[in-house]
N, C-alpha and C. Protein backbone atom coordinates (compact mmCIF):
# COMPACT_ATOMS: atom_id res chain seq x y z
N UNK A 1 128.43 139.37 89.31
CA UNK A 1 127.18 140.12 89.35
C UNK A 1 126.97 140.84 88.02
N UNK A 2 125.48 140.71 87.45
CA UNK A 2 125.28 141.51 86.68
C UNK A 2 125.08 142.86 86.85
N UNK A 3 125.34 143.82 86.84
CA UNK A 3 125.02 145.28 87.77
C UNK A 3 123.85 145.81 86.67
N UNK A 4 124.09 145.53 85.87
CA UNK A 4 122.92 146.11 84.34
C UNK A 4 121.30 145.52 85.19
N UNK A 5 121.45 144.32 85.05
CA UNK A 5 120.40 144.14 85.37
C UNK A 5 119.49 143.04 86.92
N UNK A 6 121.01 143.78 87.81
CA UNK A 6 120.65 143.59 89.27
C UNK A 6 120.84 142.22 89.60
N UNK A 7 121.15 141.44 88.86
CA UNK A 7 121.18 139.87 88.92
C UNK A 7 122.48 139.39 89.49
N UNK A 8 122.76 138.29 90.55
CA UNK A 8 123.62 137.49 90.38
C UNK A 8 123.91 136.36 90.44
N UNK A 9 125.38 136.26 89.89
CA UNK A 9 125.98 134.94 88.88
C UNK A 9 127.19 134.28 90.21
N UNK A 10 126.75 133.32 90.01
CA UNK A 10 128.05 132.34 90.66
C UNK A 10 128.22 131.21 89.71
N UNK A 11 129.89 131.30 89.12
CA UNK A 11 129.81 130.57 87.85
C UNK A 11 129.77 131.03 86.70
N UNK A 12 128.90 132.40 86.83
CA UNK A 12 128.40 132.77 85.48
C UNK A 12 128.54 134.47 85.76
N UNK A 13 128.89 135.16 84.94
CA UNK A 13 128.85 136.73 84.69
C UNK A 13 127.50 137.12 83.67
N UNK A 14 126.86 136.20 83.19
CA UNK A 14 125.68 136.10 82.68
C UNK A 14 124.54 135.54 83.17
N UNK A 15 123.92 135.95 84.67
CA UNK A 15 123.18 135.54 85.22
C UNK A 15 121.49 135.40 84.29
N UNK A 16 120.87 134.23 84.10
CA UNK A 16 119.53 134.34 83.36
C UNK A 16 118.72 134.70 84.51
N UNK A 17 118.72 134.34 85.83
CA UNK A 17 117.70 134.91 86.81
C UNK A 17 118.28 135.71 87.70
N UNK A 18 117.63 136.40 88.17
CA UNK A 18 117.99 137.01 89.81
C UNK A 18 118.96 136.36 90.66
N UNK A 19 119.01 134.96 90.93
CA UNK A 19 120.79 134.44 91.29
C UNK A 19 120.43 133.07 90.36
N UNK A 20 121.50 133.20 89.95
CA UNK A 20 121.92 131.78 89.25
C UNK A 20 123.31 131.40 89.37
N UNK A 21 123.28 129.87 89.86
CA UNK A 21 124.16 129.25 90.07
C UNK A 21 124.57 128.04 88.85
N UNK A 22 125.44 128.40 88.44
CA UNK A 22 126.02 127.28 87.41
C UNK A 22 127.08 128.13 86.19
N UNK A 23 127.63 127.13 85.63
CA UNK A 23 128.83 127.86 84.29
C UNK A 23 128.15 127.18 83.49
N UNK A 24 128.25 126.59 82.25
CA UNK A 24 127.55 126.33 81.61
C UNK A 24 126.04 125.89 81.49
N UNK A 25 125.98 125.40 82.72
CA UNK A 25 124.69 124.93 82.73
C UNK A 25 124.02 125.30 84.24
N UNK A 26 122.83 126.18 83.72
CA UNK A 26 122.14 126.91 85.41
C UNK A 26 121.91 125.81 85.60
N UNK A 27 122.42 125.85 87.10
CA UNK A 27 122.06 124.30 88.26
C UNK A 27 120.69 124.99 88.95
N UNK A 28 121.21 126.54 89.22
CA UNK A 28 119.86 126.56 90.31
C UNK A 28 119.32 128.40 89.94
N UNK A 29 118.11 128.74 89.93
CA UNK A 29 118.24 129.62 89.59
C UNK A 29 116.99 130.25 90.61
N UNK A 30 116.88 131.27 91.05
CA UNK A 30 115.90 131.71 91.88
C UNK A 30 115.26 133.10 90.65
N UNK A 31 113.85 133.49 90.28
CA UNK A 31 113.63 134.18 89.17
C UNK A 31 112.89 135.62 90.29
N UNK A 32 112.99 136.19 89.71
CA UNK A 32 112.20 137.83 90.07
C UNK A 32 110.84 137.77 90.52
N UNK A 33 110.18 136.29 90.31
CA UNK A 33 108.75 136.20 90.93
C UNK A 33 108.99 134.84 92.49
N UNK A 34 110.31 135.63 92.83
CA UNK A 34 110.66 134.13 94.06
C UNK A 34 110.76 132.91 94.08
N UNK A 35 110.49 132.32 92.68
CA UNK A 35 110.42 130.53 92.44
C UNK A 35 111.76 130.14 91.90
N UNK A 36 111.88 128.92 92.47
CA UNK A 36 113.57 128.53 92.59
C UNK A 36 113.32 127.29 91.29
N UNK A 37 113.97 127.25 90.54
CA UNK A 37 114.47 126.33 89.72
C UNK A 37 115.53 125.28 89.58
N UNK A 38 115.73 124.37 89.73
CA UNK A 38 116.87 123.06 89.81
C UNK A 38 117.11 122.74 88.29
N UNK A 39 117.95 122.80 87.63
CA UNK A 39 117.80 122.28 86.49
C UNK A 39 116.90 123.00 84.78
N UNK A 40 116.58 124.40 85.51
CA UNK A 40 115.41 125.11 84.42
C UNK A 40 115.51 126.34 84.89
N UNK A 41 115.56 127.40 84.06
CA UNK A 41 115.79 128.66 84.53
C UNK A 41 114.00 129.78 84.31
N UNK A 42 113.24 128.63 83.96
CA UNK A 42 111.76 128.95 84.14
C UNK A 42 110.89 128.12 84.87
N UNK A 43 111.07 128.15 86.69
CA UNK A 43 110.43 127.10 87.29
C UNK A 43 108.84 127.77 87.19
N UNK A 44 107.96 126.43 86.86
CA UNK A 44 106.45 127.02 86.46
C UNK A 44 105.88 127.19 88.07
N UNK A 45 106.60 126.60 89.11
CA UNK A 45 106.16 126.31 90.27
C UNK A 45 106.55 127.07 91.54
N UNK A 46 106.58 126.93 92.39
CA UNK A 46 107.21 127.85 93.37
C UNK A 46 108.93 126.79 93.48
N UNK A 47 108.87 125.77 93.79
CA UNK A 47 109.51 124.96 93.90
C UNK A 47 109.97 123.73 92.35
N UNK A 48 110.43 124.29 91.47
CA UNK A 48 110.52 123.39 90.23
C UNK A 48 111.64 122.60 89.58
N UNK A 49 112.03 121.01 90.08
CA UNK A 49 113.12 120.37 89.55
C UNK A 49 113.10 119.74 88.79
N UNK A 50 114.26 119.35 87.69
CA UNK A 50 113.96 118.60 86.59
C UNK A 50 115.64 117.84 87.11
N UNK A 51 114.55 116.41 87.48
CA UNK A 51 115.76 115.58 87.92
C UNK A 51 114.93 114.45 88.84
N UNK A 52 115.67 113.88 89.62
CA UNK A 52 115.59 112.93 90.34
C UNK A 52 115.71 113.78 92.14
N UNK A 53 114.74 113.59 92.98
CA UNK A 53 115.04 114.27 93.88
C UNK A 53 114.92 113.39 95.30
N UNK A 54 115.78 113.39 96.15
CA UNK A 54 116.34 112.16 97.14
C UNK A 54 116.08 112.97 98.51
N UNK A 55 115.61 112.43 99.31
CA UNK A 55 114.95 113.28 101.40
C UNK A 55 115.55 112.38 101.57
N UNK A 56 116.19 112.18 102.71
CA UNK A 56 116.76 111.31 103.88
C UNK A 56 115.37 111.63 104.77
N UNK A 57 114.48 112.72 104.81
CA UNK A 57 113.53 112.80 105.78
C UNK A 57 111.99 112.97 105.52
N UNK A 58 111.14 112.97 105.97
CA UNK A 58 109.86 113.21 105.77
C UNK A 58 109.29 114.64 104.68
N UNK A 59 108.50 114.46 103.54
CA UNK A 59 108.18 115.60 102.95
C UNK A 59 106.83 115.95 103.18
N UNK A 60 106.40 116.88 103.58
CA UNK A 60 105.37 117.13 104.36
C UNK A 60 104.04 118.52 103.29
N UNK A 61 102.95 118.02 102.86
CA UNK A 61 102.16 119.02 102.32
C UNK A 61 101.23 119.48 103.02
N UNK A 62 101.13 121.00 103.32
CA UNK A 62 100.25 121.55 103.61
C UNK A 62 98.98 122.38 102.98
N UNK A 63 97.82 121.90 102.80
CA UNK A 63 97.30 122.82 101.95
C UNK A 63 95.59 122.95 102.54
N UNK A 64 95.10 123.67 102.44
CA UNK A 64 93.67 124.19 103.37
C UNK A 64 93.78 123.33 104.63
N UNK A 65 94.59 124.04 105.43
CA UNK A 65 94.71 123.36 106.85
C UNK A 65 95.12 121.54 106.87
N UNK A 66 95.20 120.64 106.31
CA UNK A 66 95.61 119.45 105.67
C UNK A 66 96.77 119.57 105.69
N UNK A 67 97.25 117.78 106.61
CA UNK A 67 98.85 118.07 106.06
C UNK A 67 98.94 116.43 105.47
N UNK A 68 99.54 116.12 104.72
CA UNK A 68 99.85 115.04 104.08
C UNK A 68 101.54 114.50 103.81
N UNK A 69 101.70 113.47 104.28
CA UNK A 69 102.77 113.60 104.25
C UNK A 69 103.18 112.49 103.20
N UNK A 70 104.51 112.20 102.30
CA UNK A 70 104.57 111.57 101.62
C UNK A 70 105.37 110.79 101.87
N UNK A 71 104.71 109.63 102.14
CA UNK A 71 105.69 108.22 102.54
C UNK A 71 104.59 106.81 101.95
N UNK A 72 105.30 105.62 102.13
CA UNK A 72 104.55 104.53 101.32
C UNK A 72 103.41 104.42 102.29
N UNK A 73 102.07 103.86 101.71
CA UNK A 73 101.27 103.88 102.21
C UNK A 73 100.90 102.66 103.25
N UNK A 74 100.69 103.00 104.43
CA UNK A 74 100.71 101.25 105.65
C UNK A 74 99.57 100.43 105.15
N UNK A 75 100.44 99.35 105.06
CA UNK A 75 99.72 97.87 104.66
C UNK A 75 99.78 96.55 105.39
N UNK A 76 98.67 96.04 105.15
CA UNK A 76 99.20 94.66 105.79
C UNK A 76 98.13 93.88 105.65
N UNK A 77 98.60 92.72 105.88
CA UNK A 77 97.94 90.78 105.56
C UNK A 77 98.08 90.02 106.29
N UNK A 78 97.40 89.34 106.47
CA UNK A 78 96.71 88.02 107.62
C UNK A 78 95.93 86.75 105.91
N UNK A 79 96.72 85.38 106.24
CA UNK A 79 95.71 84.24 105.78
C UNK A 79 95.98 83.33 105.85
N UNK A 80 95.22 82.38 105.90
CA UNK A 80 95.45 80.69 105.79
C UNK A 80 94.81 80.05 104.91
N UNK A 81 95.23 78.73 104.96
CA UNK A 81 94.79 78.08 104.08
C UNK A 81 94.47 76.64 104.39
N UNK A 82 93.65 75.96 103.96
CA UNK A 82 93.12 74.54 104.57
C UNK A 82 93.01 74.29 106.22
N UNK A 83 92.40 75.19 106.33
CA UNK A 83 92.46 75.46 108.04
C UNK A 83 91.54 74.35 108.50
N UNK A 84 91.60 73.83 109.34
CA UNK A 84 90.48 72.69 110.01
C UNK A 84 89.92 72.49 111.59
N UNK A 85 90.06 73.85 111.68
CA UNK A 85 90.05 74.44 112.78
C UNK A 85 88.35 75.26 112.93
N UNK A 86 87.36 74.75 113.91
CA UNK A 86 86.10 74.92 114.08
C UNK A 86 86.06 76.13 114.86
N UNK A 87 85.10 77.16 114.53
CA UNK A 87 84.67 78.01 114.83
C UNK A 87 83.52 77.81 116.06
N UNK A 88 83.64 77.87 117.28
CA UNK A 88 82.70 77.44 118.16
C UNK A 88 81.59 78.97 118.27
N UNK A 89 80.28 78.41 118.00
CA UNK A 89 78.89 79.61 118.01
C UNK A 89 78.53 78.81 119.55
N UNK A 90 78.83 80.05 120.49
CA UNK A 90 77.47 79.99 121.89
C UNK A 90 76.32 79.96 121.31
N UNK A 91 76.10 81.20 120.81
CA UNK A 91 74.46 81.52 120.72
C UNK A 91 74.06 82.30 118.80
N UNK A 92 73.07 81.66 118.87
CA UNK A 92 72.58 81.93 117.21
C UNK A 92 72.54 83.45 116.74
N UNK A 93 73.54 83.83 116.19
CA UNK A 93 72.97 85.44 115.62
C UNK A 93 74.23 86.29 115.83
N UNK A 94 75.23 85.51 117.19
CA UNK A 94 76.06 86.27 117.62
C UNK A 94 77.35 86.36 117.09
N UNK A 95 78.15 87.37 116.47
CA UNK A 95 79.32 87.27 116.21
C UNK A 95 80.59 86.67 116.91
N UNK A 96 81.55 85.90 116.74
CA UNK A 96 82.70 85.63 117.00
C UNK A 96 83.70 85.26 116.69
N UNK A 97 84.95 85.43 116.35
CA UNK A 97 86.59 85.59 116.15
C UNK A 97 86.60 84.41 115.67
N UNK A 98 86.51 84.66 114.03
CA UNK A 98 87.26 82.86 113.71
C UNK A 98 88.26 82.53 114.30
N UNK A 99 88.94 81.15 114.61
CA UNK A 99 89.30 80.45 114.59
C UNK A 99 90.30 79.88 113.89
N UNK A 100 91.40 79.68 113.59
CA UNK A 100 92.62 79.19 113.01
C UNK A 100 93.95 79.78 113.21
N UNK A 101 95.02 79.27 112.58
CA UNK A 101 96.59 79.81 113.04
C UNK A 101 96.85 80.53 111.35
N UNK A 102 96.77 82.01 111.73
CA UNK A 102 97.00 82.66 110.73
C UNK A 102 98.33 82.90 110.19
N UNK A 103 98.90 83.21 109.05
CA UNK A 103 100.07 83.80 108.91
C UNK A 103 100.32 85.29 108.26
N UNK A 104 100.92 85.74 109.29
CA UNK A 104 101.25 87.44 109.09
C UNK A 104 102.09 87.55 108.05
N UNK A 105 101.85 88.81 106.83
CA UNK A 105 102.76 88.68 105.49
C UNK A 105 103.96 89.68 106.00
N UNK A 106 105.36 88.97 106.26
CA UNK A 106 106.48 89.70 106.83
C UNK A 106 106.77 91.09 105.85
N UNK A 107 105.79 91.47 104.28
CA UNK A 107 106.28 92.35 103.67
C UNK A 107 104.98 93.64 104.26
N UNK A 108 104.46 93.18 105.05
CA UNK A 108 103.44 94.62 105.71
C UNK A 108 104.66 95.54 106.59
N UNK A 109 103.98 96.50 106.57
CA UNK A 109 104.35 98.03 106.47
C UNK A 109 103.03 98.60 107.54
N UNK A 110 103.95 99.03 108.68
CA UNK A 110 103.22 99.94 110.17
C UNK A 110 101.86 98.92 110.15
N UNK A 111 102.39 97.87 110.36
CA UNK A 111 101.31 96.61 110.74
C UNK A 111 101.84 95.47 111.78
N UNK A 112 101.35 95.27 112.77
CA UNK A 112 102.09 93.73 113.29
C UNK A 112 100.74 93.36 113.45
N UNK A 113 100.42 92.40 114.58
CA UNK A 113 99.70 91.04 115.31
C UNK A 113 99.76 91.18 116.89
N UNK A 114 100.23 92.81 116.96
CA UNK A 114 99.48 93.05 118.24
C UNK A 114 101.00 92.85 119.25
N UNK A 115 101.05 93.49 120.60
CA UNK A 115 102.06 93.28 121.66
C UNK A 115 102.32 91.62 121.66
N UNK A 116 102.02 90.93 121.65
CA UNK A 116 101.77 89.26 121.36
C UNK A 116 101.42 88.88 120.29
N UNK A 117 101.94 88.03 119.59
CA UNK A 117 101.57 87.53 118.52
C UNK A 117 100.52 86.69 118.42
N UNK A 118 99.41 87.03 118.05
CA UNK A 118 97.86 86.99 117.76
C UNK A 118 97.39 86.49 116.44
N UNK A 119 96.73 85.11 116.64
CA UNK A 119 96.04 85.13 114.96
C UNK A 119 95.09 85.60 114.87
N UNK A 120 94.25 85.96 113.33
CA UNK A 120 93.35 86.83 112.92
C UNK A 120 93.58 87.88 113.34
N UNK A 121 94.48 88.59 113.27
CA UNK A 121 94.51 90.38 113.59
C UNK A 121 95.87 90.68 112.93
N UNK A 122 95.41 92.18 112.11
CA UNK A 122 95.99 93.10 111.83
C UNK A 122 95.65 94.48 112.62
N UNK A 123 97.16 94.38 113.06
CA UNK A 123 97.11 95.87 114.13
C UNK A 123 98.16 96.91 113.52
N UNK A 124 96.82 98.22 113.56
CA UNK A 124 97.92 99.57 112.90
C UNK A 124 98.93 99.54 113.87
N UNK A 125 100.29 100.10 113.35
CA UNK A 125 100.91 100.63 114.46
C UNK A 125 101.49 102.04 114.03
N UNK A 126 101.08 102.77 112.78
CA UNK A 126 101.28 104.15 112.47
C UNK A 126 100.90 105.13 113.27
N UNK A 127 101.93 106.00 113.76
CA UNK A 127 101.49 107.35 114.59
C UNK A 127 99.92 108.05 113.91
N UNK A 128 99.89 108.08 112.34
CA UNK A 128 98.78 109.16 111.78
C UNK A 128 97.33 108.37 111.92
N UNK A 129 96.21 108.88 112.31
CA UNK A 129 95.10 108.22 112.00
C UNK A 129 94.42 108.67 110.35
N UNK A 130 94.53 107.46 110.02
CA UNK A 130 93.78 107.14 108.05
C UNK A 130 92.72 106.00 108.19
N UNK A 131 92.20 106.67 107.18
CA UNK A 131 91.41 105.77 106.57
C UNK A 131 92.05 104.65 105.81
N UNK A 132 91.31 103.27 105.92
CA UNK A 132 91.69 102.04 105.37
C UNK A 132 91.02 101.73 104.13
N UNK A 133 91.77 100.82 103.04
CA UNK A 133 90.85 99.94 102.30
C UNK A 133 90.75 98.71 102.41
N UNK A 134 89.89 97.88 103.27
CA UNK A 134 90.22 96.68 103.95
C UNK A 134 89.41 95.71 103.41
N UNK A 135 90.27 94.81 102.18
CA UNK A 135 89.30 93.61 101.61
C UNK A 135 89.22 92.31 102.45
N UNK A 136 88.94 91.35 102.37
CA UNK A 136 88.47 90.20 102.70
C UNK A 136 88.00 88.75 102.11
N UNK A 137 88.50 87.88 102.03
CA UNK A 137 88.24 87.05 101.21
C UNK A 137 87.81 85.71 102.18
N UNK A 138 87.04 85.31 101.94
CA UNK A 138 86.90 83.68 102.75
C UNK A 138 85.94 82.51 102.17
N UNK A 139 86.46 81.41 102.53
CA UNK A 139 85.21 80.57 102.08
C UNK A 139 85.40 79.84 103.36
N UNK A 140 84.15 79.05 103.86
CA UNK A 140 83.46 78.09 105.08
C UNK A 140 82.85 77.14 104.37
N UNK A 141 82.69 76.50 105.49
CA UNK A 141 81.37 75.48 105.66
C UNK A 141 80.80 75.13 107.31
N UNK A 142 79.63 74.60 106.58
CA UNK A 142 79.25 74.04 108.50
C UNK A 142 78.36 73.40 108.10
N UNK A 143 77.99 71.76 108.93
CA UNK A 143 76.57 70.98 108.07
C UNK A 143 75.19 71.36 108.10
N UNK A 144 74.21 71.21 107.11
CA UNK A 144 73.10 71.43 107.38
C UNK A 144 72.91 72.49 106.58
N UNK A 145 71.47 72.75 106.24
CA UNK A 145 70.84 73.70 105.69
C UNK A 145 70.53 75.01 106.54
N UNK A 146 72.07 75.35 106.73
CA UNK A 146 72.22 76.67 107.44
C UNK A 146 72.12 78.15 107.04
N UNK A 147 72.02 79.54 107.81
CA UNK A 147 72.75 80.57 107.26
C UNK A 147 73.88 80.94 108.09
N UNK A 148 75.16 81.31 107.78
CA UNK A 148 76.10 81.81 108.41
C UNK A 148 76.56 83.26 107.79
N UNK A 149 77.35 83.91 108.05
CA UNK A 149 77.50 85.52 108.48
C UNK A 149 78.73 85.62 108.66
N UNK A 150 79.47 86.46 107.91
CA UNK A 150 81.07 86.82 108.45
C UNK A 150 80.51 88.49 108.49
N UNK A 151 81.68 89.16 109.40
CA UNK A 151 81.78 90.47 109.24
C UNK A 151 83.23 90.95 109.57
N UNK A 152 83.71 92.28 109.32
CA UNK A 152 85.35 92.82 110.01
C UNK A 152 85.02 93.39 111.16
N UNK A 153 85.79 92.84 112.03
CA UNK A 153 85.51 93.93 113.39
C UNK A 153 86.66 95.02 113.93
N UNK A 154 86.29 95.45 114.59
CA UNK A 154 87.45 96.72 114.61
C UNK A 154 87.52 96.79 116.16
N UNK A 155 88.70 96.35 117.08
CA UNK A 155 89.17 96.67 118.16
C UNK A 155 87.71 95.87 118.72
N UNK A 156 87.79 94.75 118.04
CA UNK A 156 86.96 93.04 118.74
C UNK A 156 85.55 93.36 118.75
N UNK A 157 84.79 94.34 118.47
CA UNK A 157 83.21 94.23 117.87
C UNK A 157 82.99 94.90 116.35
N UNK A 158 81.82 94.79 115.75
CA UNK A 158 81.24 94.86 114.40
C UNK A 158 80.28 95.96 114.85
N UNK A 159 80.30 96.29 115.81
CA UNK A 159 79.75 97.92 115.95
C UNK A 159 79.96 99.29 115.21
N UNK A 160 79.57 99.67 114.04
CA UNK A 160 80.03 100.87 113.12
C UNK A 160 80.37 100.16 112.24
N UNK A 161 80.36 99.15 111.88
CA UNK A 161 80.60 98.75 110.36
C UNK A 161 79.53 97.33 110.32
N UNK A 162 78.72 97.38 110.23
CA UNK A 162 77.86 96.34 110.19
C UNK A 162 77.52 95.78 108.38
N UNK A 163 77.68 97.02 107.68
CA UNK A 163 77.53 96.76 106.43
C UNK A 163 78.41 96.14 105.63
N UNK A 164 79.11 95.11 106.57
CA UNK A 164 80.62 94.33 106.25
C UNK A 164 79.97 92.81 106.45
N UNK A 165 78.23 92.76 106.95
CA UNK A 165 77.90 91.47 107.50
C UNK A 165 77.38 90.63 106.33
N UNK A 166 77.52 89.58 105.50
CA UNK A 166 76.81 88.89 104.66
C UNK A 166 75.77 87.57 104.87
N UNK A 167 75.54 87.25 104.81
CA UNK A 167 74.52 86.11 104.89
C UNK A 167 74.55 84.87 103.77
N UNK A 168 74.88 83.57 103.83
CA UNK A 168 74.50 82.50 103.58
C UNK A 168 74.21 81.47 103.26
N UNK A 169 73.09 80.91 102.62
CA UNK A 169 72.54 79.75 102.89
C UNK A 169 73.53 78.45 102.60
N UNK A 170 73.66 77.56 103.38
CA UNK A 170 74.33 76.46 103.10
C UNK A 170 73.05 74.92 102.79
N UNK A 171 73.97 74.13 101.98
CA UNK A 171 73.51 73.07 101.65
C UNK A 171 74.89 72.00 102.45
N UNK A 172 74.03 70.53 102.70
CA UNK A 172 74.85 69.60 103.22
C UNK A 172 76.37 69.33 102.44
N UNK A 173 77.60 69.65 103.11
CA UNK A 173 78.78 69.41 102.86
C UNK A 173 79.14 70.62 101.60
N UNK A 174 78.35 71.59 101.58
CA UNK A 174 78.74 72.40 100.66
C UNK A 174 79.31 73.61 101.35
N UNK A 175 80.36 74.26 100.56
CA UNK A 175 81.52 75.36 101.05
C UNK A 175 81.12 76.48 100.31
N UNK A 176 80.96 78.03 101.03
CA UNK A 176 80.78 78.70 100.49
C UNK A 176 82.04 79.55 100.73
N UNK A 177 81.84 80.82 99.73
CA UNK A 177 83.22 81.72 99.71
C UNK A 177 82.38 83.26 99.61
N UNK A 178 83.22 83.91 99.86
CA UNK A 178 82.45 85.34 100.15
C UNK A 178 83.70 86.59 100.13
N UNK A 179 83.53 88.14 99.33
CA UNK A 179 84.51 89.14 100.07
C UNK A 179 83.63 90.05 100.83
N UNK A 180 84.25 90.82 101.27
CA UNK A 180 84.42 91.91 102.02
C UNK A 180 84.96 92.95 101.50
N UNK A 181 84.33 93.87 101.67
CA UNK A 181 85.24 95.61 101.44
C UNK A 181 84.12 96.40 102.36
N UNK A 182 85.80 97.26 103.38
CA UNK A 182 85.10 97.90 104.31
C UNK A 182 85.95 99.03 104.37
N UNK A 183 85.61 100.02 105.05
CA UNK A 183 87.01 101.73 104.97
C UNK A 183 86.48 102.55 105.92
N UNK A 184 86.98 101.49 107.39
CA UNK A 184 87.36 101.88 108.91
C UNK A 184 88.80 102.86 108.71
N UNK A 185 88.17 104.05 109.28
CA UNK A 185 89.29 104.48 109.84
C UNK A 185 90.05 104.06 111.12
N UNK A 186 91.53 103.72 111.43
CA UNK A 186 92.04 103.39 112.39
C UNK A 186 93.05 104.58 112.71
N UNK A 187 93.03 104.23 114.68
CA UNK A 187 94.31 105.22 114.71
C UNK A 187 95.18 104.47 115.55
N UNK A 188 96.30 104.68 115.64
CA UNK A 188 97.47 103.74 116.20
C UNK A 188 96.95 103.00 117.21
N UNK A 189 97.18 101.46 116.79
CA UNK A 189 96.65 100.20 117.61
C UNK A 189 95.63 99.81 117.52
N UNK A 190 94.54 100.21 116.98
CA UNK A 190 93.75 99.98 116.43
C UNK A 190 93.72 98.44 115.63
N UNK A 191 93.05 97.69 115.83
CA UNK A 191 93.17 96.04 114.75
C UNK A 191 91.87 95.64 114.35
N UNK A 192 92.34 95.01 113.52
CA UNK A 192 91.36 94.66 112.62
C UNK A 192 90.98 92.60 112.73
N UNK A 193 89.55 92.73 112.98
CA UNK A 193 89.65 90.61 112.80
C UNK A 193 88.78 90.60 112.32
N UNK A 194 88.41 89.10 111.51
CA UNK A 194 87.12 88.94 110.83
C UNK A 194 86.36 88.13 111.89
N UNK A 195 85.33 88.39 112.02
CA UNK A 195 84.10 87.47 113.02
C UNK A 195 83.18 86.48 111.94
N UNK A 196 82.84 85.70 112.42
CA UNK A 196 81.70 84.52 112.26
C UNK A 196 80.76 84.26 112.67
N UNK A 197 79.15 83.80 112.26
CA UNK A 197 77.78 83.57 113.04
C UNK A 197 77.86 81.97 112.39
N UNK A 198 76.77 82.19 113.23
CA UNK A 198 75.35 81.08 112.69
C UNK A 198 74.51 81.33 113.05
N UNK A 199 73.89 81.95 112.03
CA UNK A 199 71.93 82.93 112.25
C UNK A 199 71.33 81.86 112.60
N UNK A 200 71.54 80.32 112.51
CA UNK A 200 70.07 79.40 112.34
C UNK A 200 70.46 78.78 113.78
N UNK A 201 71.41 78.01 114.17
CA UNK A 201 71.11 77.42 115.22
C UNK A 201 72.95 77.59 116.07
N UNK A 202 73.37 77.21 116.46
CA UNK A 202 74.86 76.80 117.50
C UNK A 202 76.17 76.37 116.65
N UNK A 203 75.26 75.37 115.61
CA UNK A 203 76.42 74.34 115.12
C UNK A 203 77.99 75.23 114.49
N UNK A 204 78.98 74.75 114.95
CA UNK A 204 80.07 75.50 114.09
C UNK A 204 80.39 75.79 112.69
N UNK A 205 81.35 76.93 113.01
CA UNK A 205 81.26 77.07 111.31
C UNK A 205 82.97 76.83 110.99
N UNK A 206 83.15 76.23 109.89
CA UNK A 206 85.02 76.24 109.72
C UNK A 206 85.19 77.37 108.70
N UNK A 207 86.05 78.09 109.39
CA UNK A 207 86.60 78.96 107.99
C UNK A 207 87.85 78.43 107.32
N UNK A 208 87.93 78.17 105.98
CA UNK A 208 88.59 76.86 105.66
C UNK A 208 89.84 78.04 104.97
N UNK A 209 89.60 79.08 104.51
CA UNK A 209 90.53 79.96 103.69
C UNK A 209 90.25 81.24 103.89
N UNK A 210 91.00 81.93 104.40
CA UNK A 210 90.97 83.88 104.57
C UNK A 210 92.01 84.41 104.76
N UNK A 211 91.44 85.36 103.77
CA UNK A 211 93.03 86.02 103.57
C UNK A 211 92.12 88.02 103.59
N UNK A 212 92.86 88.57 104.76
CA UNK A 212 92.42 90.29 104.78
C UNK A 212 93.46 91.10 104.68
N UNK A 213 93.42 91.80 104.26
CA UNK A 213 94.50 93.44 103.57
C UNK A 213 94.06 94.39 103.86
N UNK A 214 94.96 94.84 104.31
CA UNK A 214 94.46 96.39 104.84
C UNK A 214 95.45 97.41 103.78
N UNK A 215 94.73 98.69 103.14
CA UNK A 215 96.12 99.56 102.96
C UNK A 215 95.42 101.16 103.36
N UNK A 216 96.27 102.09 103.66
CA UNK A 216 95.58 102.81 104.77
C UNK A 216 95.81 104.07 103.17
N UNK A 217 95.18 105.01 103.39
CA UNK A 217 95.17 106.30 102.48
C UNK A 217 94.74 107.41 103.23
N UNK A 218 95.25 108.29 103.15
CA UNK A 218 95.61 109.90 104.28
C UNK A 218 93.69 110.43 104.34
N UNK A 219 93.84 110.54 105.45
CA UNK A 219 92.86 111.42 106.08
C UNK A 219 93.13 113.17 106.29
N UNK A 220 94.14 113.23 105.99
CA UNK A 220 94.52 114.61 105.54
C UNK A 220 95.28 114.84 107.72
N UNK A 221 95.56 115.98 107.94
CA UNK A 221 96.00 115.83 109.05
C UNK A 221 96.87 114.89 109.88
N UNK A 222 98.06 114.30 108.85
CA UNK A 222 98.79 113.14 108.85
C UNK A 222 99.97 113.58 108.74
C-alpha cells in the first residue's frame, strides 16, 4: 500500500492507480474516477483493454433501454440449380410456392428447413426477434408471351411485403432472371419462401435457378 497517496499495490509498492495489480508491468489498474484498465493505467473508458479479450459466454449491451447482444449474426441459404421442375398456377394473378428440391447451405447459422425437412424455406430458429436482409436471386421461364411475378413470403403469404413482387414480360422460349431485396422482421420460426404467378393466364412457370439469403441484424431488445 501506498499510505502517501491512499493507493494500493499488489506486486508493486508503487501503485500508479487506486489498486494496481502487477510488478513490472500494471496488469490491471482501477483509477480514482472508477474505470478499470487491463493492460493501461489510463483506461479512456469505463471498461478499457489493450489485448485480446476471450467470453466463454454471451456479452450483452445495454444502452437507452436496448439490449444487443454480441454474437455472429443468423444466416442462412436455400438454392438450386437446373431445376426442371414446373411450377403449377390454379388461377391467374395468384401467388404460389415454387417448386423444386432445394439445397440447404450446411454453413447457416440459427437457420434450418423447418421440424421436417422442407424445400424452399428458410426457417429462423433464434430465440431474439431481428430484422433480416433477405436477397433473392432467380431466373424462369414459361411459353408464350407472358407476364410472371415472383415475390418472398413470410410464414406462406406475401401479405406485408408485397413490394418484393416484380413483373415480367416473356417472349417464346426465353428465360428471364430477376433479384429481390426485402427486410422482414422474423421471430423464432418464422420462414421465409419465394412464391410464383402468372398474371396472364394458368400456364406454368419453371424456376430454373434460386438461390435466397437471409442475414438477420439486431432490432435492439435482443
Amino acid at each position: 500500500m501506498d499510505a502517501t497517496n491512499s493507493r494500493v499495490g499488489i506486486g508493486t509498492t508503487t501503485p500508479a492507480t487506486l489498486f494496481t495489480v502487477g510488478t513490472t508491468t500494471n496488469i490491471l489498474n482501477i483509477t480514482d474516477a472508477g474505470k478499470v484498465g487491463v493492460g493501461t493505467t489510463t483506461p479512456a473508458t469505463a471498461l478499457y483493454v489493450i489485448g485480446t479479450i476471450t467470453a466463454t459466454g454471451e456479452i450483452i449491451s445495454r444502452n437507452n433501454g436496448l439490449v444487443v447482444k454480441l454474437e455472429p449474426p443468423p444466416m442462412g441459404e436455400i438454392y438450386f440449380t437446373n431445376n426442371a421442375t414446373s411450377t403449377t398456377i390454379a388461377s391467374a394473378g395468384v401467388f404460389v410456392k415454387v417448386a423444386g428440391a432445394t439445397t440447404f447451405d450446411p454453413n447457416s447459422m440459427q437457420f434450418d428447413t423447418g421440424t421436417t425437412t422442407t424445400n424452399n424455406r428458410l426457417r429462423y430458429t433464434g430465440t431474439a426477434t431481428k430484422t433480416f436482409h433477405v436477397a433473392m436471386t432467380a431466373s424462369y421461364s414459361m411459353g408464350g408471351s407472358k407476364v410472371a411475378g415472383l415475390a418472398i413470403a413470410k410464414n406462406g403469404t406475401t401479405t406485408g411485403i408485397e413490394k418484393s413482387r416484380i413483373r415480367d414480360s416473356f417472349l417464346a422460349g426465353n428465360v428471364q432472371s430477376t433479384a429481390i431485396h426485402v427486410m422482414p422482421v422474423l421471430s423464432q420460426y418464422d420462414y421465409l419462401e419465394v412464391f410464383v404467378t402468372n398474371h396472364t393466364d394458368t400456364t406454368a412457370v419453371t424456376v430454373e435457378t434460386l438461390n435466397m439469403f437471409a442475414m438477420g441484424m439486431s432490432s435492439g431488445n435482443d
